[in-house]
C-alpha atoms as a PDB file:
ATOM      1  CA  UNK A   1       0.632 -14.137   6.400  1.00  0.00           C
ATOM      2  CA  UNK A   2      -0.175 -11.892   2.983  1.00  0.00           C
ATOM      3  CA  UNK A   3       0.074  -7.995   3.729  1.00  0.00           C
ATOM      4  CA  UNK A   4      -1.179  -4.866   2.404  1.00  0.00           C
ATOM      5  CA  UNK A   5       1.772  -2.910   3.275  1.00  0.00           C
ATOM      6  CA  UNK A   6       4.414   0.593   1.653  1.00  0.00           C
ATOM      7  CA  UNK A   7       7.539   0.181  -0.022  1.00  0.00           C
ATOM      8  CA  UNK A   8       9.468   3.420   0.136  1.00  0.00           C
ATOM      9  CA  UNK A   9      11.270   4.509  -3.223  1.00  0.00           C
ATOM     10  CA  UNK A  10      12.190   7.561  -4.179  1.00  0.00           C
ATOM     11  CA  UNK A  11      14.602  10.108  -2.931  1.00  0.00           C
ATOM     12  CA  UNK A  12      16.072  10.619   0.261  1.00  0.00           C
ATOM     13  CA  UNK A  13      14.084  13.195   2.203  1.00  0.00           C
ATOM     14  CA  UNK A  14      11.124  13.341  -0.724  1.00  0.00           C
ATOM     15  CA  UNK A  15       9.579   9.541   0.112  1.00  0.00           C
ATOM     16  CA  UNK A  16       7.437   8.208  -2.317  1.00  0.00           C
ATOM     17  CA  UNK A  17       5.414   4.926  -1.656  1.00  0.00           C
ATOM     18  CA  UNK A  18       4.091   2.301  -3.813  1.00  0.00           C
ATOM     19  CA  UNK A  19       1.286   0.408  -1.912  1.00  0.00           C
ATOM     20  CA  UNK A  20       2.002  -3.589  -2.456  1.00  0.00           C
ATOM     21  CA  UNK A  21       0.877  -7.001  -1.539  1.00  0.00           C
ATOM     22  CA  UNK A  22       3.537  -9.222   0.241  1.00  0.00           C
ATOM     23  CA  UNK A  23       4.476 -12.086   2.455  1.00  0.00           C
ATOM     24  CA  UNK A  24       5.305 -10.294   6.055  1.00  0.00           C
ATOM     25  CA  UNK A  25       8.750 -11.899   6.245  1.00  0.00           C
ATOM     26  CA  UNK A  26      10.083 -10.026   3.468  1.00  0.00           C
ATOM     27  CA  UNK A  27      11.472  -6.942   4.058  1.00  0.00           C
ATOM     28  CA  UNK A  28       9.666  -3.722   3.570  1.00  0.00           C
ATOM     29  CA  UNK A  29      11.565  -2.878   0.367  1.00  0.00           C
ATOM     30  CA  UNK A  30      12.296  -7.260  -1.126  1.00  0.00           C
ATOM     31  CA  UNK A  31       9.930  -9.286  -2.754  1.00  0.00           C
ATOM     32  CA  UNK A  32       6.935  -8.529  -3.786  1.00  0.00           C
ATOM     33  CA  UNK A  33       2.662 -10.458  -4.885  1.00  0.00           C
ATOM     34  CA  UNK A  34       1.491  -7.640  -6.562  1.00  0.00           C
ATOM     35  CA  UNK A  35       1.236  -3.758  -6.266  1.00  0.00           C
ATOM     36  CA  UNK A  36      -2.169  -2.438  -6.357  1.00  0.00           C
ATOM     37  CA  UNK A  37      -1.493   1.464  -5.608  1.00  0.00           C
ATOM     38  CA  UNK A  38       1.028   4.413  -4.400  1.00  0.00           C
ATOM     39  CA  UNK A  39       0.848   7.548  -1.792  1.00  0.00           C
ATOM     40  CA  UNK A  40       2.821  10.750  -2.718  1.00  0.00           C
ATOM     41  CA  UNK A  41       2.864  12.427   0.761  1.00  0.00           C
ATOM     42  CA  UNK A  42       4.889  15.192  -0.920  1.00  0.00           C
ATOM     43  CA  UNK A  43       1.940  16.842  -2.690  1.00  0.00           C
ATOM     44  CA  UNK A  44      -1.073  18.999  -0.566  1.00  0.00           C
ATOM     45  CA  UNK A  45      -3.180  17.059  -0.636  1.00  0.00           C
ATOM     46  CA  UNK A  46      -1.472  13.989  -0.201  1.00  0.00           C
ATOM     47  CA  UNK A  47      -1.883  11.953  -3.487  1.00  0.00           C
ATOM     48  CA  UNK A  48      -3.785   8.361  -2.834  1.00  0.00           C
ATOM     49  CA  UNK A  49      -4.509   5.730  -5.557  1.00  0.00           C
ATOM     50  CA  UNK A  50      -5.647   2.241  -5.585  1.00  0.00           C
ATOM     51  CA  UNK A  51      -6.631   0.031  -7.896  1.00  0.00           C
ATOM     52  CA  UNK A  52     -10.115  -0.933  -6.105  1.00  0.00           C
ATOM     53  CA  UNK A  53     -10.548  -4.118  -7.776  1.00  0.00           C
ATOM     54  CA  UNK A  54      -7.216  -5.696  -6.674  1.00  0.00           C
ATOM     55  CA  UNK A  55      -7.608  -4.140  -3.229  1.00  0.00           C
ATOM     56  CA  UNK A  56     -11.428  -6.264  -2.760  1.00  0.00           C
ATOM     57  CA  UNK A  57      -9.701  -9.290  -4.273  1.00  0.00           C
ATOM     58  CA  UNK A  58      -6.958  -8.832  -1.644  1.00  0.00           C
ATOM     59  CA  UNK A  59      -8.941  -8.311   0.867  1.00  0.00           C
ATOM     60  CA  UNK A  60     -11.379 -11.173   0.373  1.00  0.00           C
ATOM     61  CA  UNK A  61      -8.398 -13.607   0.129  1.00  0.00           C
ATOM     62  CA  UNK A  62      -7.512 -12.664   3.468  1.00  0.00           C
ATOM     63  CA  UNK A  63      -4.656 -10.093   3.105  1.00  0.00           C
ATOM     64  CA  UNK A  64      -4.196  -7.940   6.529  1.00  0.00           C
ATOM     65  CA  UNK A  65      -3.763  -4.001   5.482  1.00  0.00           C
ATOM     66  CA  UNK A  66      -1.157  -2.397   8.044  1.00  0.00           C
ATOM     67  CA  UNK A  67      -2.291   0.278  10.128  1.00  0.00           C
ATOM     68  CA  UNK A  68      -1.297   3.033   7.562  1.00  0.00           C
ATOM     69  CA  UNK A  69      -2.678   1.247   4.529  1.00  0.00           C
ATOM     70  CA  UNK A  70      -5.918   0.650   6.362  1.00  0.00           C
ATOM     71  CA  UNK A  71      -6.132   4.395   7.056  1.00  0.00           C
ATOM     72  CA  UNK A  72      -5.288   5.099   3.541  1.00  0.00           C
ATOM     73  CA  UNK A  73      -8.092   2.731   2.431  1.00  0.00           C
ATOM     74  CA  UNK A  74     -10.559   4.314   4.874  1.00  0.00           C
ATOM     75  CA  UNK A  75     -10.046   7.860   3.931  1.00  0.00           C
ATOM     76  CA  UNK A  76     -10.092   6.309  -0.111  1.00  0.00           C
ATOM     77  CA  UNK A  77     -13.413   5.109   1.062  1.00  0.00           C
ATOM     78  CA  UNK A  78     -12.624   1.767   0.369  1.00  0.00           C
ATOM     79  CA  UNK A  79     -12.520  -0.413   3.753  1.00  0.00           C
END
């Protein structure tokens, strides 16, 4: 199954998450389809971006956002 799901880069207590499209039996930080956003939960506000035509394509070929991607969508205003 395809997933809208985070990999976690940056530094260790300042996370820093790239938002990516990926087979769910790779791990969270492997292989990778594509990456169509990031979340900085470091800034205030918390920095969101997507790149809304990937995410639709995505999401019409049947890839399943996680629970925090899909609330990340929703408050984008995009799902």
């Amino acid at each position: 199954m395809v997933k809208m799901r985070l990999k976690r880069i940056g530094m260790k207590k300042a996370p820093y998450y790239r938002i990516v499209v990926a087979d769910s039996r790779y791990p969270r930080n492997g292989r990778f389809i594509e990456e169509i956003g990031s979340y900085d939960p470091n800034t205030e506000p918390a920095t969101v971006k997507f790149d809304e035509e990937k995410v639709k394509t995505w999401i019409s070929n049947g890839a399943q956002p996680t629970e925090t991607v899909a609330r990340l969508l929703k408050t984008a205003g995009l799902q």
